[in-house]
PDB file of N, CA and C in Angstrom:
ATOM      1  N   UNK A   1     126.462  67.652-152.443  1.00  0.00           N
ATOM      2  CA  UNK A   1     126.800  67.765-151.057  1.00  0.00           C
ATOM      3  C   UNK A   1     125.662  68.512-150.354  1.00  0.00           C
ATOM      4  N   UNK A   2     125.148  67.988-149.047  1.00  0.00           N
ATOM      5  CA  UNK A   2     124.238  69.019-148.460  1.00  0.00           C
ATOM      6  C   UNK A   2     124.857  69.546-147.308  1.00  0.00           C
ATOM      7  N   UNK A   3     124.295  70.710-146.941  1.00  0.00           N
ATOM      8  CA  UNK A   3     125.676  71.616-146.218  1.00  0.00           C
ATOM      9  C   UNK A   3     123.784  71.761-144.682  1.00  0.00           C
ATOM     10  N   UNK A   4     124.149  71.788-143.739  1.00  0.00           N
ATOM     11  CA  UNK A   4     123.289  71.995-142.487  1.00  0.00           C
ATOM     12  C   UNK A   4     123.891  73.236-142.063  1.00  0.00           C
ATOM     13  N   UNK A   5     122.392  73.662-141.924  1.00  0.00           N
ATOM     14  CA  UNK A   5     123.249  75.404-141.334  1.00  0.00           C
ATOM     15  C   UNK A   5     122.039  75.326-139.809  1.00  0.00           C
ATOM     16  N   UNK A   6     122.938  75.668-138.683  1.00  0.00           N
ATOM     17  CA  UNK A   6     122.147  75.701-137.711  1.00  0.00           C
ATOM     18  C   UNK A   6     121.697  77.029-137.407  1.00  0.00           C
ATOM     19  N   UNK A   7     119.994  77.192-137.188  1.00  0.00           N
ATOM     20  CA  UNK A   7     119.106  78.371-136.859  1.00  0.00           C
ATOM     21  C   UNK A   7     119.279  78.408-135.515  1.00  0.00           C
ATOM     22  N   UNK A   8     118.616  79.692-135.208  1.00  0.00           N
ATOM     23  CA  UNK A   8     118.082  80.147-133.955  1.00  0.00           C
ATOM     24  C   UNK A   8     117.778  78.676-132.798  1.00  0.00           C
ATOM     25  N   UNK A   9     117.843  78.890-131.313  1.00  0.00           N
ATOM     26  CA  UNK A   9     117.852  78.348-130.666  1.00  0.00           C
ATOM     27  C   UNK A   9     116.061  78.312-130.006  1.00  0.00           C
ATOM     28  N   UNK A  10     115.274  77.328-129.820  1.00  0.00           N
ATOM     29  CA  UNK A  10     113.700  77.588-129.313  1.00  0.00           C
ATOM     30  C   UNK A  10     113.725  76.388-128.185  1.00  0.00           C
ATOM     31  N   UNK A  11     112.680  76.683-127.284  1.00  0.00           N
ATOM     32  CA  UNK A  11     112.378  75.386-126.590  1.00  0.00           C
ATOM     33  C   UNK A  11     111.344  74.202-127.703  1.00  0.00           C
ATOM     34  N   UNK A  12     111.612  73.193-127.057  1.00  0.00           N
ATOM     35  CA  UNK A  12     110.171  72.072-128.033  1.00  0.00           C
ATOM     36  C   UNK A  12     109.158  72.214-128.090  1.00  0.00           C
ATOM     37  N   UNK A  13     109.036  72.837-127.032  1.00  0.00           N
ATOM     38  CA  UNK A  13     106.997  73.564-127.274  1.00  0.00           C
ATOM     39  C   UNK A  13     107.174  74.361-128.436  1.00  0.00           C
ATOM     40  N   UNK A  14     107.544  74.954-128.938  1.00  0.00           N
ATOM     41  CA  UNK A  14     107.493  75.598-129.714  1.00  0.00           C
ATOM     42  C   UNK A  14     108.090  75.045-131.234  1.00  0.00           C
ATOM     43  N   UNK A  15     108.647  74.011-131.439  1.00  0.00           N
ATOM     44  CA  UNK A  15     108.720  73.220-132.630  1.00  0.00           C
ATOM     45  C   UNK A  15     107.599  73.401-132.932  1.00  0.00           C
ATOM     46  N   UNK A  16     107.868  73.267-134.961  1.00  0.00           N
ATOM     47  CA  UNK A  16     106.719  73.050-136.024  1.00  0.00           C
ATOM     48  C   UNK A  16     106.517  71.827-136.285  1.00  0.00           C
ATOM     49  N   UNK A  17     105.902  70.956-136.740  1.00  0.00           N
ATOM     50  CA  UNK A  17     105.275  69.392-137.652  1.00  0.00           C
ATOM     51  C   UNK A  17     106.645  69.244-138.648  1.00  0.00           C
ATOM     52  N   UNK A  18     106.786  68.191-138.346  1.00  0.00           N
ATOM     53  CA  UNK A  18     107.964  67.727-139.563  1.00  0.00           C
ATOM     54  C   UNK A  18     109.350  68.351-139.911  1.00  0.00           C
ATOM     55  N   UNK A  19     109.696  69.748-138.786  1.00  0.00           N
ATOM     56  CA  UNK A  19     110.838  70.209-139.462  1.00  0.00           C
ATOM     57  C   UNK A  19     111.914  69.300-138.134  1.00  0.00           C
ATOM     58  N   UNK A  20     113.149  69.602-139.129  1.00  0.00           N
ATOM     59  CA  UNK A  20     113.999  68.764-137.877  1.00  0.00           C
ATOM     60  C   UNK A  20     114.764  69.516-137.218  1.00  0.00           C
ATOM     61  N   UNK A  21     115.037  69.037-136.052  1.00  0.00           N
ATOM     62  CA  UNK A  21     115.689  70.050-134.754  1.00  0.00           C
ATOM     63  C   UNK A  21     117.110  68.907-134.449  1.00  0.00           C
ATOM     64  N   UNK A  22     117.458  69.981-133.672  1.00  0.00           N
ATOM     65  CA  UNK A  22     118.638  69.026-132.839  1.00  0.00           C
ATOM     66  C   UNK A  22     118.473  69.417-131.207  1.00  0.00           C
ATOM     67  N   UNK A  23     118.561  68.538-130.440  1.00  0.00           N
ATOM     68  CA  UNK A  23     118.767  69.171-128.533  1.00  0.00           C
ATOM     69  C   UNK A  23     119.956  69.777-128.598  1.00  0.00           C
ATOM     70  N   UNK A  24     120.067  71.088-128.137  1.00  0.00           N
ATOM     71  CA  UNK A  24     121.490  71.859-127.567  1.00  0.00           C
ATOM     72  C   UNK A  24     121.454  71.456-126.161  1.00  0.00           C
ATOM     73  N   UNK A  25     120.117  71.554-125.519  1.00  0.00           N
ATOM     74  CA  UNK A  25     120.299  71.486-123.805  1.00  0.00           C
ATOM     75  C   UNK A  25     118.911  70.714-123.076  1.00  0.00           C
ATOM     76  N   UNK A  26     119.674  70.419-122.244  1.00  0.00           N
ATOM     77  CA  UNK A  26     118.339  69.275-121.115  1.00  0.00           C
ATOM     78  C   UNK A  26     118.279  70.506-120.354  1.00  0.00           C
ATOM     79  N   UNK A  27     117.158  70.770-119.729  1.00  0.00           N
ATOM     80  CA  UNK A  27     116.855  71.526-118.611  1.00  0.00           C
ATOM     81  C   UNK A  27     115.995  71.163-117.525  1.00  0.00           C
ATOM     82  N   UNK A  28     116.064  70.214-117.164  1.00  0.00           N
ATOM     83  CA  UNK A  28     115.226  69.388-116.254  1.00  0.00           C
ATOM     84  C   UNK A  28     115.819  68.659-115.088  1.00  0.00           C
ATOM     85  N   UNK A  29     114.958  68.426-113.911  1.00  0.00           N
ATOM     86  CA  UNK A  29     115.346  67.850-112.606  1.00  0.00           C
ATOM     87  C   UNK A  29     116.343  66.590-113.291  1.00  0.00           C
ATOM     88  N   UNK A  30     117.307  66.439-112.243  1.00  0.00           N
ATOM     89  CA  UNK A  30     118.480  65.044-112.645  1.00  0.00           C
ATOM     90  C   UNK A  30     117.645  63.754-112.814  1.00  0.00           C
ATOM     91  N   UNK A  31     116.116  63.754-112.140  1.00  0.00           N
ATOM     92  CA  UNK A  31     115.462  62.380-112.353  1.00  0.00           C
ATOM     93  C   UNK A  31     115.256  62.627-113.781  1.00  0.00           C
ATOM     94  N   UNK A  32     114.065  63.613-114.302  1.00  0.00           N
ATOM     95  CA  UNK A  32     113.963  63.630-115.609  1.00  0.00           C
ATOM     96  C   UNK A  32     115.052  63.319-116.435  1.00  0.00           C
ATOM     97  N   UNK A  33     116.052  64.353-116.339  1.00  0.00           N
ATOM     98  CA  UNK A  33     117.308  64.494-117.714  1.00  0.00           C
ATOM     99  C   UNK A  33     117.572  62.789-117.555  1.00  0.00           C
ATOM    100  N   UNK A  34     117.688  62.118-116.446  1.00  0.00           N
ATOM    101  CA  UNK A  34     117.915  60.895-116.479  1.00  0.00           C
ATOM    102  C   UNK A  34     117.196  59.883-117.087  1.00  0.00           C
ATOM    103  N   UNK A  35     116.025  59.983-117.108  1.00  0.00           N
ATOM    104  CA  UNK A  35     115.353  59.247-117.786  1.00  0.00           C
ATOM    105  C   UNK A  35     114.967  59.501-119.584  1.00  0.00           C
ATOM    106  N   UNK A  36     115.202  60.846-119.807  1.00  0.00           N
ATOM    107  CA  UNK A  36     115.343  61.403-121.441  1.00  0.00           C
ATOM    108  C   UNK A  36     116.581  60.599-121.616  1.00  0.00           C
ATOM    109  N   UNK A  37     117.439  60.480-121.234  1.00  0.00           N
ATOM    110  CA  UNK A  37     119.008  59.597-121.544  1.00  0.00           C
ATOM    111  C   UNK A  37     118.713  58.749-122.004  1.00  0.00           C
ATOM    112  N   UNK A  38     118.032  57.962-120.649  1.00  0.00           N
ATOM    113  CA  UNK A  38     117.606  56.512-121.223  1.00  0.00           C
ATOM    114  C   UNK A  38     117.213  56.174-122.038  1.00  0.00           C
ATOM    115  N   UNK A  39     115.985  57.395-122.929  1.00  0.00           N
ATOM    116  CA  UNK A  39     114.906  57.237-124.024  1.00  0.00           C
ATOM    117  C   UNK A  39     115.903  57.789-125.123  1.00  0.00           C
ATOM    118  N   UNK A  40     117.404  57.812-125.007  1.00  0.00           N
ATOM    119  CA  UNK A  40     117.936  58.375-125.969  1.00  0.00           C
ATOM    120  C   UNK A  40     118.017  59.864-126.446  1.00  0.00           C
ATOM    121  N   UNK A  41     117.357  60.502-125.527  1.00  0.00           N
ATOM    122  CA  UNK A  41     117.363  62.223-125.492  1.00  0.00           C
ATOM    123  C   UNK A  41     118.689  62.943-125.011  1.00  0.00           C
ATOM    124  N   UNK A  42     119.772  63.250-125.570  1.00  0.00           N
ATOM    125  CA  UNK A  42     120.717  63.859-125.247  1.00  0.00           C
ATOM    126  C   UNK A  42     121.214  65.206-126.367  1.00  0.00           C
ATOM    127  N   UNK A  43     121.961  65.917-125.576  1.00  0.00           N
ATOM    128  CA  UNK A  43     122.637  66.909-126.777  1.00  0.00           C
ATOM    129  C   UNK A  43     123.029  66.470-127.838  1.00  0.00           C
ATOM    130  N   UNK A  44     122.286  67.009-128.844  1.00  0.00           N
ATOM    131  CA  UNK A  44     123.430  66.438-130.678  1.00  0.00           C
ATOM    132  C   UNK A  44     121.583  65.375-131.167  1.00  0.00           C
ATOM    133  N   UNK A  45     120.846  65.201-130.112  1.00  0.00           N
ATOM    134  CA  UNK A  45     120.138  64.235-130.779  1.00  0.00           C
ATOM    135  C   UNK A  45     119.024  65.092-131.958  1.00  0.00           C
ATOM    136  N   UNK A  46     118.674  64.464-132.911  1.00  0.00           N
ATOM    137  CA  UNK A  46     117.747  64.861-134.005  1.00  0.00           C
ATOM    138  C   UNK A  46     116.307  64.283-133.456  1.00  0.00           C
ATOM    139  N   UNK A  47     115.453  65.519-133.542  1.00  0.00           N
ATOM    140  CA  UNK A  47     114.042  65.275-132.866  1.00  0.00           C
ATOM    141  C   UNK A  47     113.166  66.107-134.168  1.00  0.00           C
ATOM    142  N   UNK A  48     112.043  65.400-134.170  1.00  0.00           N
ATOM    143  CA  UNK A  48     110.637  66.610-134.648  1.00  0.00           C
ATOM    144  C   UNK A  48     109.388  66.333-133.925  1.00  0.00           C
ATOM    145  N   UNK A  49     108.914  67.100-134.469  1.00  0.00           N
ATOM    146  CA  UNK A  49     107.160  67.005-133.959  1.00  0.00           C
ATOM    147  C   UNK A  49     106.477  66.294-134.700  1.00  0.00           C
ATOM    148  N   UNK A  50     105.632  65.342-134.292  1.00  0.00           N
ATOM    149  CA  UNK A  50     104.738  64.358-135.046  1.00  0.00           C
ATOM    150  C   UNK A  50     103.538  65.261-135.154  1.00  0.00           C
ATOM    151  N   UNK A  51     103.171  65.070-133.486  1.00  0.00           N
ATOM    152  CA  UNK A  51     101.448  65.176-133.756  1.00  0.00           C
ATOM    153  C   UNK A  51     101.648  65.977-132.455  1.00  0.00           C
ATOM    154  N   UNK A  52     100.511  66.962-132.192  1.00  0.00           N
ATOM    155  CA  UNK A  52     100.208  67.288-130.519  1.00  0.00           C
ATOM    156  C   UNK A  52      98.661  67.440-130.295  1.00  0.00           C
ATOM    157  N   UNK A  53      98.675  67.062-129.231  1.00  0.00           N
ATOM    158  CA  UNK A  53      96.853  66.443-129.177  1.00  0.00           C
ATOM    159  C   UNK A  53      96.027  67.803-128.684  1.00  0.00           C
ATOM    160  N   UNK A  54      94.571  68.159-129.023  1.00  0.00           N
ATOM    161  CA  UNK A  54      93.635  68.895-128.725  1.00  0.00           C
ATOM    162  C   UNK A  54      94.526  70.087-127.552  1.00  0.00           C
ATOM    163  N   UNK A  55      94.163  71.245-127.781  1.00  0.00           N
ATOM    164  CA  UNK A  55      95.047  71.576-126.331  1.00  0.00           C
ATOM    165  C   UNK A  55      96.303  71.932-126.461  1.00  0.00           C
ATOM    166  N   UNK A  56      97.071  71.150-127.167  1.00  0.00           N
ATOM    167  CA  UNK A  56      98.544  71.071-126.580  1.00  0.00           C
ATOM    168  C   UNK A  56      99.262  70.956-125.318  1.00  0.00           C
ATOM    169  N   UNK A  57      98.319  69.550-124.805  1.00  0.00           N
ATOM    170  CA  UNK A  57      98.896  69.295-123.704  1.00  0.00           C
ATOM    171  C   UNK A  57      99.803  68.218-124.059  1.00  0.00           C
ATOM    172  N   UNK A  58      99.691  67.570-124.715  1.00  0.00           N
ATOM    173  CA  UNK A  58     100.691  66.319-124.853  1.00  0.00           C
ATOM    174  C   UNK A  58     101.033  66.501-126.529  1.00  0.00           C
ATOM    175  N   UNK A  59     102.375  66.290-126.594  1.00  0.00           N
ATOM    176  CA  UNK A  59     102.938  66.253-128.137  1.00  0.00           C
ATOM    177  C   UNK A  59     104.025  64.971-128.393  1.00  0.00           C
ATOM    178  N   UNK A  60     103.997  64.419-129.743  1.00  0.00           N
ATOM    179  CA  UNK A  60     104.465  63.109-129.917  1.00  0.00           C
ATOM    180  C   UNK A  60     105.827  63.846-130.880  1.00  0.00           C
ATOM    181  N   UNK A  61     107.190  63.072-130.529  1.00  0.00           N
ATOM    182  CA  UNK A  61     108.166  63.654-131.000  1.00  0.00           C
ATOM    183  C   UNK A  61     108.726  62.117-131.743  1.00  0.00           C
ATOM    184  N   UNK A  62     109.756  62.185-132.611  1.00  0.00           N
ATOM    185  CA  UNK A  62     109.758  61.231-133.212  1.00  0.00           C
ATOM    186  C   UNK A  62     111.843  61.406-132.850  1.00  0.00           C
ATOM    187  N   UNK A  63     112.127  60.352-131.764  1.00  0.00           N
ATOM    188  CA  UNK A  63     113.486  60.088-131.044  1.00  0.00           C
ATOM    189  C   UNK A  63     114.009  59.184-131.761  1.00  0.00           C
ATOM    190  N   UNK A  64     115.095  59.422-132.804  1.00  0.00           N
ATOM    191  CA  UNK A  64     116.117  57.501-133.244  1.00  0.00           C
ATOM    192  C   UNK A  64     115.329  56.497-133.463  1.00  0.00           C
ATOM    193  N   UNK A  65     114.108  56.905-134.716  1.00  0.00           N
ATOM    194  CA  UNK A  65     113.251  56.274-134.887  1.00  0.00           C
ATOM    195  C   UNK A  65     112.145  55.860-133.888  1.00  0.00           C
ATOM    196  N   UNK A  66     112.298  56.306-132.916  1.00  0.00           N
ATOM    197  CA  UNK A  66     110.980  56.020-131.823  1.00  0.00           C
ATOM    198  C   UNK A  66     110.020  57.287-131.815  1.00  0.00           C
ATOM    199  N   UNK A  67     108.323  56.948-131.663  1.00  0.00           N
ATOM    200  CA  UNK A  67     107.951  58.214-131.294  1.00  0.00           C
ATOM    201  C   UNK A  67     107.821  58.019-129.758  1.00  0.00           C
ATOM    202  N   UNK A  68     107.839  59.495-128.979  1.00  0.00           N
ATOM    203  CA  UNK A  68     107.673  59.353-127.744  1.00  0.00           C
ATOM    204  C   UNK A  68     106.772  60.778-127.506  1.00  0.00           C
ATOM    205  N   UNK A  69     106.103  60.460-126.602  1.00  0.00           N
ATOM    206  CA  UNK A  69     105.073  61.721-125.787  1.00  0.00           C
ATOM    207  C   UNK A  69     106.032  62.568-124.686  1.00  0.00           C
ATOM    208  N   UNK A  70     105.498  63.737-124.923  1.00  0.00           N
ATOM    209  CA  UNK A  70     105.815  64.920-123.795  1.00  0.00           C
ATOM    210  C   UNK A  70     104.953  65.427-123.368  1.00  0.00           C
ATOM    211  N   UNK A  71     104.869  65.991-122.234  1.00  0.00           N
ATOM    212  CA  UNK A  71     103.867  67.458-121.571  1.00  0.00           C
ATOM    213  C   UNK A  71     104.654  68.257-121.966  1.00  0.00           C
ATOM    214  N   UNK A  72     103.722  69.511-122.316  1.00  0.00           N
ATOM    215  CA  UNK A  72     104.472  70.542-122.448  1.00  0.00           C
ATOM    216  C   UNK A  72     105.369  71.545-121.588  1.00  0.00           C
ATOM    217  N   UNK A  73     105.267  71.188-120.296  1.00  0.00           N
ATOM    218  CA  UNK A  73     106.358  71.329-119.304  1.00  0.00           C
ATOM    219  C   UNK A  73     107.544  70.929-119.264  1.00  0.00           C
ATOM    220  N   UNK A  74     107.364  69.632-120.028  1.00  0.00           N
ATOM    221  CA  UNK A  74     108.858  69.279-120.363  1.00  0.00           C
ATOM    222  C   UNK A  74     109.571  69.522-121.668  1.00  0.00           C
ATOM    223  N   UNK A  75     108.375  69.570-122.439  1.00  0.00           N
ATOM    224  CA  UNK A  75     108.982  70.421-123.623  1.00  0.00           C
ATOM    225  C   UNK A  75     109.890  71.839-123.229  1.00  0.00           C
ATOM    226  N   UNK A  76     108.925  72.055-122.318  1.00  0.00           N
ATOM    227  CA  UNK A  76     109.421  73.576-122.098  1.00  0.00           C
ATOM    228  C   UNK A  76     111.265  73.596-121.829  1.00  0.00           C
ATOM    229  N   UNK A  77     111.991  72.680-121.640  1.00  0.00           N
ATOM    230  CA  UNK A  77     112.428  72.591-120.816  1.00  0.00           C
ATOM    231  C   UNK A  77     113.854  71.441-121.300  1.00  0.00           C
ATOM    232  N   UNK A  78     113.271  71.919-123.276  1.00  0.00           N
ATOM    233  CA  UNK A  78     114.249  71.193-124.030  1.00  0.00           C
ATOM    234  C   UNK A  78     114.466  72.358-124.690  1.00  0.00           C
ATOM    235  N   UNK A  79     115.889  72.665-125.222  1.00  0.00           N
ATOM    236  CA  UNK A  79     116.629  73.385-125.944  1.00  0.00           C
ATOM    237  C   UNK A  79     116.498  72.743-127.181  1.00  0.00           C
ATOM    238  N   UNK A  80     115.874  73.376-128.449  1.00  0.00           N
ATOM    239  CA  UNK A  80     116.608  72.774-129.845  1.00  0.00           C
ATOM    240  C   UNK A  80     117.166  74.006-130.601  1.00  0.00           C
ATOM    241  N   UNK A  81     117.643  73.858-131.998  1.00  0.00           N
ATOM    242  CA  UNK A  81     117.641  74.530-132.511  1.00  0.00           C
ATOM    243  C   UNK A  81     117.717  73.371-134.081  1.00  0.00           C
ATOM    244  N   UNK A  82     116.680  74.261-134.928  1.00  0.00           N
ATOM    245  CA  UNK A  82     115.914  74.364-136.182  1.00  0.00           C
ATOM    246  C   UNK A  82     117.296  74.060-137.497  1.00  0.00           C
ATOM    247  N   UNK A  83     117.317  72.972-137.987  1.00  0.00           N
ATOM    248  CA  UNK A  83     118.129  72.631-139.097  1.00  0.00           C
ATOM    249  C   UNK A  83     117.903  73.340-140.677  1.00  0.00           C
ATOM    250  N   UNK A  84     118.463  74.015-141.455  1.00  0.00           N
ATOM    251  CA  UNK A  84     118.028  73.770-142.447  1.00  0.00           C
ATOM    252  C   UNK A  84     118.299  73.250-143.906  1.00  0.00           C
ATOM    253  N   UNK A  85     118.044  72.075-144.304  1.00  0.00           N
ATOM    254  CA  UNK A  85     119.159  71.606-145.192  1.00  0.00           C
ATOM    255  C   UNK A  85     118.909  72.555-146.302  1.00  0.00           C
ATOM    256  N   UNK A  86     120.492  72.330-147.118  1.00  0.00           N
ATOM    257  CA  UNK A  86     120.562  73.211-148.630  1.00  0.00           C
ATOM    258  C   UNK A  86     121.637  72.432-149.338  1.00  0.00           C
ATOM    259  N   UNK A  87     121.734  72.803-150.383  1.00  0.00           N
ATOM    260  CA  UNK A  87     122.310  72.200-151.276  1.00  0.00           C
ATOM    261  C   UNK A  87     123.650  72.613-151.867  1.00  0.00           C
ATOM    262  N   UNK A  88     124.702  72.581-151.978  1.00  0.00           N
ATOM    263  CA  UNK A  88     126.101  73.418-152.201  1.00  0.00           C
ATOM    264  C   UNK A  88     126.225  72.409-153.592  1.00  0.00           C
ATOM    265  N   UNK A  89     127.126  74.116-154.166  1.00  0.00           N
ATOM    266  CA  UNK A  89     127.762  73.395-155.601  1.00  0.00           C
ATOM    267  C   UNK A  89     126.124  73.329-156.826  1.00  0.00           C
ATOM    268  N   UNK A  90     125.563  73.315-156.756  1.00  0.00           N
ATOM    269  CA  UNK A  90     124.106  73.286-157.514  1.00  0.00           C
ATOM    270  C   UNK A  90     123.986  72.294-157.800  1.00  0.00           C
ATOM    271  N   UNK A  91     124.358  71.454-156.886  1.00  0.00           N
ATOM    272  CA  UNK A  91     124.258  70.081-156.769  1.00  0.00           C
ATOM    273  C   UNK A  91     122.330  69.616-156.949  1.00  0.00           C
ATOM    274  N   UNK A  92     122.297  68.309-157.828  1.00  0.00           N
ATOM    275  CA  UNK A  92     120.549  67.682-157.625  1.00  0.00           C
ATOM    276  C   UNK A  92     120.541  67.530-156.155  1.00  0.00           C
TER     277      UNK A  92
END
């Protein structure tokens, strides 16, 4: 059985490479949050960090199998919080 224990709460700018998050909160104008919907960005969704380019002005997140680009303004401006799987029972 794997048991998910939810960490601390961060914005997406601040996600690491490869670990997985979940959105707690949209924080953005109703056009934006509206259009993250569309791209499948809502509370409960599972996101990580791919890649973020020179800078860290733009970072590639990987959405329900899609990757998609952010500024980091709008990162700013996503709630996650940090998954960490474990293993119960001493289970393989």
């Amino acid at each position: 059985m794997v048991i998910y224990m939810q960490l601390s709460t961060i914005t997406l700018d601040r996600a690491e490479p490869d670990k997985l998050y979940t959105v707690t909160e949209i924080r953005t104008e109703p056009a934006m949050t509206r259009r993250l919907r569309e791209l499948g960005l809502i509370p409960g969704t599972d996101i990580s960090l791919r890649r973020t380019n020179w800078g860290g002005a733009i970072s590639s997140y990987m959405i329900r199998g899609a990757q998609i680009a952010f500024r980091r303004e709008t990162a700013k401006r996503i709630a996650v919080s940090e998954h960490f799987s474990g293993r119960a029972d001493n289970e393989p």
